[in-house]
Protein backbone atom coordinates (compact mmCIF):
# COMPACT_ATOMS: atom_id res chain seq x y z
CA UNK A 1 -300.17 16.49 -140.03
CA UNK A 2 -298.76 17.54 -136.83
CA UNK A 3 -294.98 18.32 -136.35
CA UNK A 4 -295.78 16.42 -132.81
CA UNK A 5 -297.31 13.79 -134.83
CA UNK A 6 -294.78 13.48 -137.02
CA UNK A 7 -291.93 13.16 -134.47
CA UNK A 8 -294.35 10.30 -132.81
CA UNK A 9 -293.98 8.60 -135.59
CA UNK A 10 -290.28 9.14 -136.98
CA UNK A 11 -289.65 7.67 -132.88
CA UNK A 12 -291.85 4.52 -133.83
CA UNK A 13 -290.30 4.03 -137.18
CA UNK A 14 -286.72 4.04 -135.61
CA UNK A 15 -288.00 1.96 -132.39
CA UNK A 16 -289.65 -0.25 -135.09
CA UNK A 17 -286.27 -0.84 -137.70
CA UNK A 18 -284.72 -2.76 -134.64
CA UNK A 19 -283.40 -6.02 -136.72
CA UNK A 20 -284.16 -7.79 -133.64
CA UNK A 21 -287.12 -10.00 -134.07
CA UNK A 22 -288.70 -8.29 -137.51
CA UNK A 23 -290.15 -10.45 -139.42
CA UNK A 24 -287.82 -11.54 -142.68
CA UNK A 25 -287.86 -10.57 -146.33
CA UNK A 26 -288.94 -14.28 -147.33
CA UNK A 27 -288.09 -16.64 -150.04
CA UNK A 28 -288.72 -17.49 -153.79
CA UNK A 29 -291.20 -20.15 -152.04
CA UNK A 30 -293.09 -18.21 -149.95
CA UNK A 31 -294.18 -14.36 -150.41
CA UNK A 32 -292.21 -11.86 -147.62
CA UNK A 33 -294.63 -10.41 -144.74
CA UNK A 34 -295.36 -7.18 -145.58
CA UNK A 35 -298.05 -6.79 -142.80
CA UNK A 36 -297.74 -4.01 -140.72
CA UNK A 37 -297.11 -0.48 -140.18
CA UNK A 38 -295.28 1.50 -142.50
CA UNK A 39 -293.85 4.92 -142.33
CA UNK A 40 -293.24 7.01 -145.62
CA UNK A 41 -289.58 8.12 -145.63
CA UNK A 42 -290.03 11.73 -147.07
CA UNK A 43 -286.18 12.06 -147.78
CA UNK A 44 -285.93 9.56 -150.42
CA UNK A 45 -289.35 10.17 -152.36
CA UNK A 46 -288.14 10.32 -155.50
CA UNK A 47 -289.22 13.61 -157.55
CA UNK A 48 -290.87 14.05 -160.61
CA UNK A 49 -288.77 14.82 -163.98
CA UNK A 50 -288.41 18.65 -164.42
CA UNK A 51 -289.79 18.02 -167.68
CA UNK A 52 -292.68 16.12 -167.62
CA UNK A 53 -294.24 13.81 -170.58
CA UNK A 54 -297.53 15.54 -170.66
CA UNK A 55 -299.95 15.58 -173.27
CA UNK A 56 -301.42 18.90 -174.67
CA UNK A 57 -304.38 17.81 -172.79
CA UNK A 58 -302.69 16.96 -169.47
CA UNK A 59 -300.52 20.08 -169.62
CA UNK A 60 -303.63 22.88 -170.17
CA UNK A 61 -305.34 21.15 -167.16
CA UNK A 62 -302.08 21.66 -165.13
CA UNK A 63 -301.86 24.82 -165.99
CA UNK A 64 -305.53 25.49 -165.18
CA UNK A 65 -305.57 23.83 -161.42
CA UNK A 66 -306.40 25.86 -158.86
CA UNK A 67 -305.48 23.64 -155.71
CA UNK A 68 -308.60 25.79 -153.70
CA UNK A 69 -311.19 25.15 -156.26
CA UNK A 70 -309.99 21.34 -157.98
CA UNK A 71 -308.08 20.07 -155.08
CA UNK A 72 -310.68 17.23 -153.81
CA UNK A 73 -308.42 17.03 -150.39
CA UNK A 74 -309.21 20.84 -149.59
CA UNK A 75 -312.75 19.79 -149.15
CA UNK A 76 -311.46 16.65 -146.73
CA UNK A 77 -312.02 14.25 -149.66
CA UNK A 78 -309.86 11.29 -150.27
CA UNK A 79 -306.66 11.17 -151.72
CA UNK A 80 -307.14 8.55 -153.84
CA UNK A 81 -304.95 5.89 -155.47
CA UNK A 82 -302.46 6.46 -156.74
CA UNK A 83 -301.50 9.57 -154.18
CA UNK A 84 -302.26 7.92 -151.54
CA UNK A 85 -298.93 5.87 -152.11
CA UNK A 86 -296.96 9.29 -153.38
CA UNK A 87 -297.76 11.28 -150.44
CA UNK A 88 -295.15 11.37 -147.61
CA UNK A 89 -296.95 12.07 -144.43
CA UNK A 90 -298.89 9.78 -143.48
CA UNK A 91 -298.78 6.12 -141.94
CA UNK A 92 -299.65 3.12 -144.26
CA UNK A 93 -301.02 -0.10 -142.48
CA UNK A 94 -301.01 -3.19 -144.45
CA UNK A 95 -302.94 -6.15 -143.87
CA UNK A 96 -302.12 -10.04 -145.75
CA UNK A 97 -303.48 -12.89 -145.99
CA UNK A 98 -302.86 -15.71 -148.66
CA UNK A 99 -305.36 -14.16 -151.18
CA UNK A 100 -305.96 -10.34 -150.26
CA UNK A 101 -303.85 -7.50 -149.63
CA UNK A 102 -305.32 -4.88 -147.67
CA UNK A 103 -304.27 -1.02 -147.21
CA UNK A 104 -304.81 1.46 -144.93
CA UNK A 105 -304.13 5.38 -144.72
CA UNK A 106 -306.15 7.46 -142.56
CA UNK A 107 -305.40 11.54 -143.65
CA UNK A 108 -307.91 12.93 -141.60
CA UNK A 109 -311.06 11.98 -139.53
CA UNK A 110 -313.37 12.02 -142.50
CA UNK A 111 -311.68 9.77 -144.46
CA UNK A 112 -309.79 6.11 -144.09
CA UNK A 113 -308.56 5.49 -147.53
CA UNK A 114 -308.60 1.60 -148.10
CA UNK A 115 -307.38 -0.42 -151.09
CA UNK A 116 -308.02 -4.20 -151.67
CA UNK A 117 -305.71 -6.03 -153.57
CA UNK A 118 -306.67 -9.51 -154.68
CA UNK A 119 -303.66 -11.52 -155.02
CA UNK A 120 -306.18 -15.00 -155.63
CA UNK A 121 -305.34 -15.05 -159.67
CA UNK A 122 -308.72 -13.17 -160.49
CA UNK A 123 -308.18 -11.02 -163.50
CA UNK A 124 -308.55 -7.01 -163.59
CA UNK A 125 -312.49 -6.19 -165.03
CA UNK A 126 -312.35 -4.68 -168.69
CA UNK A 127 -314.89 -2.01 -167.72
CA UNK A 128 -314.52 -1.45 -163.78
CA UNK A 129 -316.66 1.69 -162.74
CA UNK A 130 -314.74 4.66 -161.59
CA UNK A 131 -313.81 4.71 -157.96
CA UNK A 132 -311.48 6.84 -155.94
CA UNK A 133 -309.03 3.67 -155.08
CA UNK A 134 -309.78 2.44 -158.82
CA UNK A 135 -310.06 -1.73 -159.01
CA UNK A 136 -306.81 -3.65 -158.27
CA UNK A 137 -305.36 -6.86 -158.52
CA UNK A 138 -301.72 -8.51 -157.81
CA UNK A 139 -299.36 -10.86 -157.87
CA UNK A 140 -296.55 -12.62 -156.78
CA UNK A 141 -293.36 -12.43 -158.44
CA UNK A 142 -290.89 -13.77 -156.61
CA UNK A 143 -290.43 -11.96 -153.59
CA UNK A 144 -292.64 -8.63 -155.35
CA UNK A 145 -295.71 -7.93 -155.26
CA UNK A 146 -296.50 -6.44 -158.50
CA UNK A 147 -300.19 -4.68 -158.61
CA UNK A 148 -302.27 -3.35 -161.70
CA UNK A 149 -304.68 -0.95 -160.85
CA UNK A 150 -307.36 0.74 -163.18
CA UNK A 151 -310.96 2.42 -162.79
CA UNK A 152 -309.74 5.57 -161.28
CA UNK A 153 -311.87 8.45 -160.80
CA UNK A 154 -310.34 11.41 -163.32
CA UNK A 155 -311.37 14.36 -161.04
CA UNK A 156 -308.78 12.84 -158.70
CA UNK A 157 -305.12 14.33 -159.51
CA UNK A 158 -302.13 12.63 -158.85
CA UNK A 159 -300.47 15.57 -157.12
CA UNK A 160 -301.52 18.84 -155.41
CA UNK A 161 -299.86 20.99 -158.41
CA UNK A 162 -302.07 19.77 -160.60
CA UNK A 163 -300.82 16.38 -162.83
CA UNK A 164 -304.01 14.94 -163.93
CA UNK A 165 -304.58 11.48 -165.69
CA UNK A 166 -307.79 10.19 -167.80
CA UNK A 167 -310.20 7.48 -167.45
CA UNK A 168 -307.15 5.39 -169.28
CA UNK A 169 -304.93 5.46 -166.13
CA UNK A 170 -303.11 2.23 -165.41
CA UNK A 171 -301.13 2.34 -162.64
CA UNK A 172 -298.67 -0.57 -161.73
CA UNK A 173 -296.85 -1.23 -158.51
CA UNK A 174 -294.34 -3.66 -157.87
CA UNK A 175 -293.11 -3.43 -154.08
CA UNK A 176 -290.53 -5.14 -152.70
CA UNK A 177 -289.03 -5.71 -148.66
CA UNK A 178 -285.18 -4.95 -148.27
CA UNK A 179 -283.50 -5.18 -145.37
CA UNK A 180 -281.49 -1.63 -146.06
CA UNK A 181 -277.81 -1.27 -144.25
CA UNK A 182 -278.86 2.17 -143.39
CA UNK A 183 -282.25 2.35 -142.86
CA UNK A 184 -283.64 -0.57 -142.02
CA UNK A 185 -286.49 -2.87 -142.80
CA UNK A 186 -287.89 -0.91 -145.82
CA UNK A 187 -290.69 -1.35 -148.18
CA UNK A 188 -290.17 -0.12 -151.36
CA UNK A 189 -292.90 0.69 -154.31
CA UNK A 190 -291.65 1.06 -157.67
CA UNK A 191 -294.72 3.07 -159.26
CA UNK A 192 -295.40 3.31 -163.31
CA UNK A 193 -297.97 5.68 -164.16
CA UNK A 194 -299.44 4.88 -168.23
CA UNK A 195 -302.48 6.93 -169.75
CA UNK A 196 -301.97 7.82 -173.11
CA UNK A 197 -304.41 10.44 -173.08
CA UNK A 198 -302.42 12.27 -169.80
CA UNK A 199 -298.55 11.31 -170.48
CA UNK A 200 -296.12 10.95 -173.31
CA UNK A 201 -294.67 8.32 -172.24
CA UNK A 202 -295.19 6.48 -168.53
CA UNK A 203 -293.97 8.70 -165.35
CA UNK A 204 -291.87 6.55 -163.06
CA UNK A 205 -291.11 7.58 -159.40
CA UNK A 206 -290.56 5.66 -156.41
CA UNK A 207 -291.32 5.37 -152.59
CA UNK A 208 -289.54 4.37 -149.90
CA UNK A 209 -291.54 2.95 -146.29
CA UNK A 210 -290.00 2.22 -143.11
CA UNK A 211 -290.93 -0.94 -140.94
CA UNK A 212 -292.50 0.73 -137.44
CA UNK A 213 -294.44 -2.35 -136.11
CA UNK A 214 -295.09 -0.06 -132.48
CA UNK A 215 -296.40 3.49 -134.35
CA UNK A 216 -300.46 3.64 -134.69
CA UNK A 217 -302.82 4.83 -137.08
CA UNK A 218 -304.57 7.91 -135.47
CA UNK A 219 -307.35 9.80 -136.42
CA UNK A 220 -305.87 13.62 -137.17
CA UNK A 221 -307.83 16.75 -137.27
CA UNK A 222 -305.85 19.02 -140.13
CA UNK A 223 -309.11 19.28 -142.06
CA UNK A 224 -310.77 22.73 -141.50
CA UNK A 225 -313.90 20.77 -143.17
CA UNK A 226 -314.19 19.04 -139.83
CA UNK A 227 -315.12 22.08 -137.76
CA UNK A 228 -318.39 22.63 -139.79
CA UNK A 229 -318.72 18.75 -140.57
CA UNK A 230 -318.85 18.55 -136.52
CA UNK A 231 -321.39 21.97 -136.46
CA UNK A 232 -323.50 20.50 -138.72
CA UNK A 233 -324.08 16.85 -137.21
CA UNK A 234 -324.59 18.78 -133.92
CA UNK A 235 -327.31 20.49 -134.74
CA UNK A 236 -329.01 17.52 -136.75
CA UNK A 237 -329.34 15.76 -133.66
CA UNK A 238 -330.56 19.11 -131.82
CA UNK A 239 -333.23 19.18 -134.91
CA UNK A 240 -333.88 15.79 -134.58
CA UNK A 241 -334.84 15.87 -130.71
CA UNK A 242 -337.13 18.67 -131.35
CA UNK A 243 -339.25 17.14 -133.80
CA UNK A 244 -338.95 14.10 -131.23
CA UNK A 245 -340.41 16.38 -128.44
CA UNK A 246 -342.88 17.83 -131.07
CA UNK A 247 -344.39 14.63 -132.18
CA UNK A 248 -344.47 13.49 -128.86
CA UNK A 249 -346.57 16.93 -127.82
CA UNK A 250 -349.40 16.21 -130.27
């Protein structure tokens, strides 16, 4: 992303914290709006242990990653859950309604990552087939929205240093709206990170999200993937015309 970009949006999220007119944190009765644009605030990410709780597995494959030849963002491909909601670049939108939760983060022009979170009491799949956003549902607890999410892709790390999870991975979420003193209206995801056959023991981090109701979601251009994605859909239609012109000749 940008450094112009970026300030863009550190200006929204401030403009966007005014207390004035935001929307409340809402009650035991009724589940807090969480709709909205959301800014990831970088300075509070919470880092992994210095020792991590890897298995023998998980630790060779870290120690094997080559971010140019495993890293599926290099090659403009998605993120995937549950880095989309580690990383702390890029804008999250959020849409609600009473029985869906919907996600948004657009990295680059290739991609818009989305996640849909059923929140209607449906239970999680026992075999869900592998997808980069894996299969989630959630509900609420109070004012938290706790979400279980499974079915993730294993080619997908977690981070771009290489932590790696199985077919086993169960992620759960619970995120919460505070209004914080010092920073504002902030949205807050607790993250728990359980696979077996990756970690010792769960890895627990957490991220913090500022309310910026005026930023936007843009489409970026940081992939280098784009300048031959854009080459090659150029001269498709070029191709395409002159087999037009060709059939039309006959």
């Amino acid at each position: 992303m940008s450094r112009g970009w970026f300030l863009v949006a550190v200006l929204a999220a401030l403009a966007g914290c005014a207390k004035t007119g935001a929307p409340g944190t809402g009650s035991s009765a009724e589940p807090p709006d969480i709709a909205g644009i959301w800014l990831p605030d970088a300075s509070r990410a919470e880092p992994w242990p210095t020792s991590l709780p890897l298995t023998a597995t998980a630790q060779s494959a870290m120690e094997r990653f080559d971010p140019k030849e495993h890293d599926p963002t290099t090659f403009c491909m998605p993120f995937g859950t549950p880095r989309n909601m580690l990383q702390t670049d890029y804008p999250l939108e959020i849409a609600q309604t009473p029985d869906r939760v919907v996600m948004i983060l657009q990295p680059n022009l290739a991609n818009a990552e989305v996640r849909r979170i059923l929140v209607d009491g449906s239970a999680l799949p026992e075999s869900p087939d592998p997808s980069w956003f894996g299969t989630s549902r959630g509900r609420w607890e109070g004012g938290t929205l706790v979400i279980e999410t499974v079915g993730l892709r294993p080619d997908a790390p977690i981070s771009g240093n290489g932590i790696t999870h199985s077919e086993e991975l169960h992620v759960i979420e619970r995120l919460s709206v505070v209004d914080d003193p010092d920073h504002g209206r902030t949205l807050v995801d607790e993250i728990e990170l359980h696979d077996p056959k990756a970690f010792q023991e769960p890895l627990k981090t957490r991220r913090y999200f500022a309310w910026a109701p005026q930023a936007q979601l843009r489409e970026t251009t940081g992939c280098i993937e784009l300048e031959w994605i854009d080459k090659i859909w150029r001269q498709r239609l070029e191709e395409h015309a002159a087999e037009q012109k060709a059939g039309k000749s006959r």
